[in-house]
Protein backbone atom coordinates (compact mmCIF):
# COMPACT_ATOMS: atom_id res chain seq x y z
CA UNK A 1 2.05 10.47 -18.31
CA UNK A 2 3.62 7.30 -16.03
CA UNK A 3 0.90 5.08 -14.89
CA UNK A 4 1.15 3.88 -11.49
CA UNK A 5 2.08 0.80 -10.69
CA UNK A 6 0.31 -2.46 -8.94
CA UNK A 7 2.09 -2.56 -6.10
CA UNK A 8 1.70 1.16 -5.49
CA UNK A 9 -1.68 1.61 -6.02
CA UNK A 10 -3.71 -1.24 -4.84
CA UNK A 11 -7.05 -1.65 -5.79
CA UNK A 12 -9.33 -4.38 -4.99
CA UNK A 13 -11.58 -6.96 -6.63
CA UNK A 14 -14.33 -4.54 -6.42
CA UNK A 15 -12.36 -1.47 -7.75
CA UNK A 16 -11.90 0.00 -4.34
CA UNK A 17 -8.70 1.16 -3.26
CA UNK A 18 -7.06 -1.02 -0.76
CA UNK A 19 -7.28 0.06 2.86
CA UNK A 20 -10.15 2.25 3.17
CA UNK A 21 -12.04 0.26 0.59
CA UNK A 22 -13.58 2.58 -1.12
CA UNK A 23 -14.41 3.64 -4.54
CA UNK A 24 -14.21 6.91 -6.34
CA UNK A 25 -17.93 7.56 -6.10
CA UNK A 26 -18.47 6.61 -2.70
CA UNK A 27 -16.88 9.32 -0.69
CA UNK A 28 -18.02 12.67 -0.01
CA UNK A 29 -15.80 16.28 -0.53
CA UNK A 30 -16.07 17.15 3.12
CA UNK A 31 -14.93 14.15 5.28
CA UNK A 32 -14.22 13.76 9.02
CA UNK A 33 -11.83 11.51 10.29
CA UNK A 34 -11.59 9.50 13.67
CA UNK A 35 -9.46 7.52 15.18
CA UNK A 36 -11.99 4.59 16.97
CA UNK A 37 -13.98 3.00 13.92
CA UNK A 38 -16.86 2.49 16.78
CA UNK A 39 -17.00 6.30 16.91
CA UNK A 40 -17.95 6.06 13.00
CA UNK A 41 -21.88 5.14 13.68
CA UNK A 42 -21.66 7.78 16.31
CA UNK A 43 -21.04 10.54 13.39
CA UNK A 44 -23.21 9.35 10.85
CA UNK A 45 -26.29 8.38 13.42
CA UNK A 46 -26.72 12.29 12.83
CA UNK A 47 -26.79 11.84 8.83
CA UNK A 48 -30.14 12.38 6.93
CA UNK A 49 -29.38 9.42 5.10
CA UNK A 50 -26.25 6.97 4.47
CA UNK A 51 -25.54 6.25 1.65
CA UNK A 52 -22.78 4.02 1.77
CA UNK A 53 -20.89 1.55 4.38
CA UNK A 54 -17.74 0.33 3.90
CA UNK A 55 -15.23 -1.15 5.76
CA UNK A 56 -11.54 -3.22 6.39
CA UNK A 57 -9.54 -3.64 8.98
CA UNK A 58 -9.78 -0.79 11.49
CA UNK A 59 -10.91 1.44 8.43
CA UNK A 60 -15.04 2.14 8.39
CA UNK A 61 -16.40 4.35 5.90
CA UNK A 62 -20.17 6.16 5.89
CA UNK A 63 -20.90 8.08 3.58
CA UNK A 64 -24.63 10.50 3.56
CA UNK A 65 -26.18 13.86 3.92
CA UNK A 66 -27.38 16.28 6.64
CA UNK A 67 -29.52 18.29 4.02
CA UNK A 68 -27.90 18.90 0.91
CA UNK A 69 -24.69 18.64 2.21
CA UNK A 70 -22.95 15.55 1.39
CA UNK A 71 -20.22 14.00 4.28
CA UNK A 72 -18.64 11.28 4.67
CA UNK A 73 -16.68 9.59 7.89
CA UNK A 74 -13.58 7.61 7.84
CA UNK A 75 -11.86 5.79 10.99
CA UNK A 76 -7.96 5.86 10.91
CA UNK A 77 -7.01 3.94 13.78
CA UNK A 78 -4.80 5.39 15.75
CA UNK A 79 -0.91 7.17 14.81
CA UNK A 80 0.23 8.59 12.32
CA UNK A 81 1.31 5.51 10.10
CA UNK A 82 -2.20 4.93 10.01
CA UNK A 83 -3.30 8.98 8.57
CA UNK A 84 -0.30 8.12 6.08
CA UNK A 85 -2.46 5.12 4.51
CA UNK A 86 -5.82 7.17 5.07
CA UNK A 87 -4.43 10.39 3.45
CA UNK A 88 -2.84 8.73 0.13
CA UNK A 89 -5.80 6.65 -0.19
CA UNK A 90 -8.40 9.28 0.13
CA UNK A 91 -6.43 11.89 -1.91
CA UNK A 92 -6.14 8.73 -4.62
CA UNK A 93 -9.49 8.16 -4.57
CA UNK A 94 -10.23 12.14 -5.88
CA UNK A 95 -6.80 12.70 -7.93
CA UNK A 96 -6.50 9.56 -9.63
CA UNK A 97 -7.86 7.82 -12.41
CA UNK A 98 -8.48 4.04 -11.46
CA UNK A 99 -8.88 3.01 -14.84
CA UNK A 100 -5.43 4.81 -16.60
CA UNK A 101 -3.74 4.99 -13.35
CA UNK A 102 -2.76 8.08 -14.14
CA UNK A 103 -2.65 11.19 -12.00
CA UNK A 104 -5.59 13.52 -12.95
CA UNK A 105 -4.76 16.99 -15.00
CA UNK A 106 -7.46 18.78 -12.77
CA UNK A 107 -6.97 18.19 -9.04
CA UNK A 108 -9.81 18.17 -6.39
CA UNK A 109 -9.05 19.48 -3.13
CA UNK A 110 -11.10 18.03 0.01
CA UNK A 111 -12.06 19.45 3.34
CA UNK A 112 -10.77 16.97 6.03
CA UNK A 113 -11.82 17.44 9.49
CA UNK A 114 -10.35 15.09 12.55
CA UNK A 115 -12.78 14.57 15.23
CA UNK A 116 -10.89 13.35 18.11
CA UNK A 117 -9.79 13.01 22.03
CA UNK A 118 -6.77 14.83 23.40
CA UNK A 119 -4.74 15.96 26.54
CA UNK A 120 -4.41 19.73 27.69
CA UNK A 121 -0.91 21.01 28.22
CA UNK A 122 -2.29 24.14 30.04
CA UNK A 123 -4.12 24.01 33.35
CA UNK A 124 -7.19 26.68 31.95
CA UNK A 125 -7.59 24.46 29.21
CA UNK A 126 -10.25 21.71 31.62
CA UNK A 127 -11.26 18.51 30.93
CA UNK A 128 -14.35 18.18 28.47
CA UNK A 129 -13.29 21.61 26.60
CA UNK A 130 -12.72 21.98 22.93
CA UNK A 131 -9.54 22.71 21.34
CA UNK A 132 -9.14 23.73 17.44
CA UNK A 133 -5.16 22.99 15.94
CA UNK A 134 -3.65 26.58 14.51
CA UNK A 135 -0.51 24.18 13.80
CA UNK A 136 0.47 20.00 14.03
CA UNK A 137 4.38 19.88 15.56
CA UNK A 138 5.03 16.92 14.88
CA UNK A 139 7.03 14.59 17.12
CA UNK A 140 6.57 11.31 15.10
CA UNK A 141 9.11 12.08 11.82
CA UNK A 142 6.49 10.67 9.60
CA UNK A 143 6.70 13.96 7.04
CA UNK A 144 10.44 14.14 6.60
CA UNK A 145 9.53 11.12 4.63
CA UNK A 146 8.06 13.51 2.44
CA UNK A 147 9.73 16.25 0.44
CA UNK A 148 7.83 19.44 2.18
CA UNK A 149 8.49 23.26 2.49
CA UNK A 150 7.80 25.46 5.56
CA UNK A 151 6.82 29.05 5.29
CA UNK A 152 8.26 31.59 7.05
CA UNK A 153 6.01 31.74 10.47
CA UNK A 154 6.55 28.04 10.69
CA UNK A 155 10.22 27.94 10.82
CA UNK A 156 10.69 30.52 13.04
CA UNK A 157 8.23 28.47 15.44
CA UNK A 158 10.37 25.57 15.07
CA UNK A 159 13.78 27.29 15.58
CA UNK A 160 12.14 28.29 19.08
CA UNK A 161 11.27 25.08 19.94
CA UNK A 162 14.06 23.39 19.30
CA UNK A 163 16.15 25.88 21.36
CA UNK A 164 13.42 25.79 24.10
CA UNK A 165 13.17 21.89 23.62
CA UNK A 166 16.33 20.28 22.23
CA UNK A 167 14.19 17.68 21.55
CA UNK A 168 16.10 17.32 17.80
CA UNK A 169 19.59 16.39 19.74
CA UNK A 170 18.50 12.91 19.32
CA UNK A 171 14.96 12.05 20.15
CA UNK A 172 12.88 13.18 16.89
CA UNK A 173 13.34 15.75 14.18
CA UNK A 174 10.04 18.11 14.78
CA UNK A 175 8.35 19.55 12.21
CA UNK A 176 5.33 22.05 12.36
CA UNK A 177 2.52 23.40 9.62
CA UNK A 178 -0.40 25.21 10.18
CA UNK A 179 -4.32 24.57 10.04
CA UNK A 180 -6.19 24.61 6.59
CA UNK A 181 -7.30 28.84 7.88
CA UNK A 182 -10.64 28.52 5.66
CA UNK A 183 -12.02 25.94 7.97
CA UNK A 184 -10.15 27.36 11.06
CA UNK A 185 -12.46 30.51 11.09
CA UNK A 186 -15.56 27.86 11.34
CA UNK A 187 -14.25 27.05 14.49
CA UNK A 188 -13.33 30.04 16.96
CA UNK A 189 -16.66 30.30 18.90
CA UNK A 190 -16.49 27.47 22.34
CA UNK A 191 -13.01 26.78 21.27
CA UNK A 192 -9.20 27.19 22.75
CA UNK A 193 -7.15 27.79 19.80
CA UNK A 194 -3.13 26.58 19.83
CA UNK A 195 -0.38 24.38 18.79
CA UNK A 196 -1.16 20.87 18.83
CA UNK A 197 1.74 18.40 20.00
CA UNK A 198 1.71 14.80 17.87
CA UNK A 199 3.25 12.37 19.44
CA UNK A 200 4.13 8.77 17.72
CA UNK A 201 2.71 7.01 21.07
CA UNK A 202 1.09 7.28 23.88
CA UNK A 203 3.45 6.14 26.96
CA UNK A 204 6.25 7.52 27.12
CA UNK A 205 5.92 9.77 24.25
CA UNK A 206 3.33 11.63 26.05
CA UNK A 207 5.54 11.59 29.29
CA UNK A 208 4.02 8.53 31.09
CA UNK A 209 5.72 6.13 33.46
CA UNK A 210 4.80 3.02 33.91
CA UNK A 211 7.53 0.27 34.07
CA UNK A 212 10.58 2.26 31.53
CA UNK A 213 12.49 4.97 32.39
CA UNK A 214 12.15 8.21 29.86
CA UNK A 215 14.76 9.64 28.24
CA UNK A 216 13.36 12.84 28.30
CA UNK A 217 11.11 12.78 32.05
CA UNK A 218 10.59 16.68 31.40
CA UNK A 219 9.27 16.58 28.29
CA UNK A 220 5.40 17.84 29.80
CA UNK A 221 7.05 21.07 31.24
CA UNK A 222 8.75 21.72 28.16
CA UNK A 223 6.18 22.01 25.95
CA UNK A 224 3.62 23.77 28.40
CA UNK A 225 6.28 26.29 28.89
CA UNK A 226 6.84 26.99 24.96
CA UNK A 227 5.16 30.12 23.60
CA UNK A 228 6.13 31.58 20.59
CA UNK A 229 4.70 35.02 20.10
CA UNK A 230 0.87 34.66 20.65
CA UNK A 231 1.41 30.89 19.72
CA UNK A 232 1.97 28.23 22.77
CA UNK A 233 1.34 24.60 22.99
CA UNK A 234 -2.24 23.17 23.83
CA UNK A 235 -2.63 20.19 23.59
CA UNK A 236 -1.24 16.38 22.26
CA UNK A 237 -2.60 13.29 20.83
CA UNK A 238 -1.20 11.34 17.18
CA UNK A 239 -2.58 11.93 14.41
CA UNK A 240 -2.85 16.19 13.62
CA UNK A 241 0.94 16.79 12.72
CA UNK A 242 0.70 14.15 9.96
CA UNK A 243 -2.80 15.19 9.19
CA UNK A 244 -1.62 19.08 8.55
CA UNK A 245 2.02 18.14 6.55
CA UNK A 246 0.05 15.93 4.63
CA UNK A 247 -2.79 17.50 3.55
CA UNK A 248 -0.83 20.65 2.55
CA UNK A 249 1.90 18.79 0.59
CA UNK A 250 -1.35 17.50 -0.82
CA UNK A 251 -3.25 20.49 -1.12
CA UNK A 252 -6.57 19.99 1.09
CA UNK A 253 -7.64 21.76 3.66
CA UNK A 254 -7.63 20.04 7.05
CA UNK A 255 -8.26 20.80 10.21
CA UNK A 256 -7.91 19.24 13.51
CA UNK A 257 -11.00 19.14 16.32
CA UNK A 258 -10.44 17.68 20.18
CA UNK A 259 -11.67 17.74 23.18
CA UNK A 260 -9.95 17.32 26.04
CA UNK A 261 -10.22 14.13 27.68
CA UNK A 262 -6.92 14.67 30.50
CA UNK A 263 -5.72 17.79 31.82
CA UNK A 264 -2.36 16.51 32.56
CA UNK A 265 -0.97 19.58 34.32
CA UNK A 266 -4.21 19.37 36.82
CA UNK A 267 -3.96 15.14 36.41
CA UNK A 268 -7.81 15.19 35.99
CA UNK A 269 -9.63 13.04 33.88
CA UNK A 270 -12.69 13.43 31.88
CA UNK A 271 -15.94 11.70 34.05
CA UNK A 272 -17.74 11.43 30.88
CA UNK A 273 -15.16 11.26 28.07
CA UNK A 274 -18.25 9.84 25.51
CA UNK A 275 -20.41 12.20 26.57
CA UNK A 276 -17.78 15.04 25.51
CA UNK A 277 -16.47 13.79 22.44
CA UNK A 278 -20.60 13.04 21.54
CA UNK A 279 -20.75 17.39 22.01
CA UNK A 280 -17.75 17.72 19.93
CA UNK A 281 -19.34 15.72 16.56
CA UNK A 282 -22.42 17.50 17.77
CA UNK A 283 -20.80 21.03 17.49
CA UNK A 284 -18.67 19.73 14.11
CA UNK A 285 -21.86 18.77 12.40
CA UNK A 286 -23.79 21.85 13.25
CA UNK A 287 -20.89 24.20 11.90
CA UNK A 288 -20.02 22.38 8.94
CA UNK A 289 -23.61 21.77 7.72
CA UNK A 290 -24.90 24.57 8.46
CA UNK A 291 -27.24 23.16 10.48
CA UNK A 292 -27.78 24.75 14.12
């Protein structure tokens, strides 16, 4: 079998792999991700006990239990350049030998749960409400770096879109997958369900004027208009297209958690946005713990 080289699989002085700076042993099975390493504590505050800290750059790593069950937490930073670094590195850290550099014969799928902020792309979708991703549509091109397949549902939900959207004339080539469905059931009770939107910023990719014209200014009414079936559009944020393509090409199961921080059909924002996402690792914790 190849062995990987140095300059593709970077591991430290201390035998931790580059970014994330962790080592084999130190992360858990079930991991949540989020994008503000300060938000890290605020996860594993709720931990038994911690077991591990790590940390580089904008990447923080804790790693306990709430009982038996081992978790750990992982900042990404924000995009989705930054879940490309966080999802190689984590699945190298379960799928790879660090000594042989060699790709494992038996390989370990992890449950990988984003716990993040959001805006609502439907007015009864408020401010401070939850919102669990059946799909990622991506707007940010970072999987068609990747060689990935789309099954059936999926392209039929893109061939909508882009007639609804013509947003691949020029802008982006969208791409959609769906949510990892064994943790998806977890999460139905005190949440919306839909598509999530991932866009690779947060200006004018989300439809916001400041100081540069857009060259798409009706890209919000687009996408709150879409509906595909029983499927229609949510939400939006950065990270939970890449998150999804990734993690199935992969093969983990992931699944993407928000609340809403902006309505911006209603233009309200969240008086308390801490406050809500502190009820959304609240809720997380509780459901994948087992813990009520």
């Amino acid at each position: 079998m190849a062995t990987i080289a140095a300059s593709e699989l970077i591991i430290n002085e201390r035998g931790a792999i580059y970014h994330v700076n962790c080592r084999p042993e130190e992360i858990a099975h079930t991991i949540i991700t989020v994008g503000d390493p300060e938000r890290v504590k605020e996860v594993s505050k709720y931990f038994d006990s911690v077991e591990v800290k790590n940390s580089h750059r904008e990447f923080i790593t804790h790693t306990g239990y709430i009982g038996k069950k081992r978790l750990s937490v992982t900042s990404t930073g924000i995009g989705p350049d930054n879940i490309d670094i966080v999802l190689n590195e984590l699945d190298a850290l379960v799928n790879i030998d660090f000594q042989t550099r060699t790709i494992r014969p038996e390989l370990t799928s992890l449950n990988i749960i984003r716990v993040g902020t959001s805006g609502s792309l439907q007015a009864e979708i408020p401010v401070d409400s939850f919102v669990a991703s059946t799909h990622g549509l991506g707007l940010d091109n970072l999987l068609n770096f990747y060689t990935h397949d789309s099954n059936e549902e999926e392209k039929q939900i893109m061939q909508a879109f882009h007639t609804h959207t013509q947003l691949h004339q020029g802008t982006s080539s969208p791409y959609i997958t769906g949510a990892g469905v064994s943790l998806l059931k977890e999460f139905v009770t005190g949440f919306h369900q839909g598509i999530t939107v991932t866009c690779p910023g947060f200006y004018g990719p989300q439809g916001r004027v400041l100081r540069m014209g857009l060259t798409y200014p009706h890209l919000i009414d687009r996408l709150t208009s879409f509906s595909f079936g029983n499927h229609r559009i949510s939400n939006f944020e950065m990270e939970t297209s890449a998150l999804y393509g990734m993690g199935k090409i992969l093969g983990h199961h992931c699944l993407s958690l928000s609340v809403i921080v902006a309505n911006r059909i209603s233009r309200e924002f969240s008086n308390d946005g801490g406050r809500a996402v502190e009820n959304l690792i609240i809720k997380t914790l509780e459901n994948i713990s087992g813990s009520k």
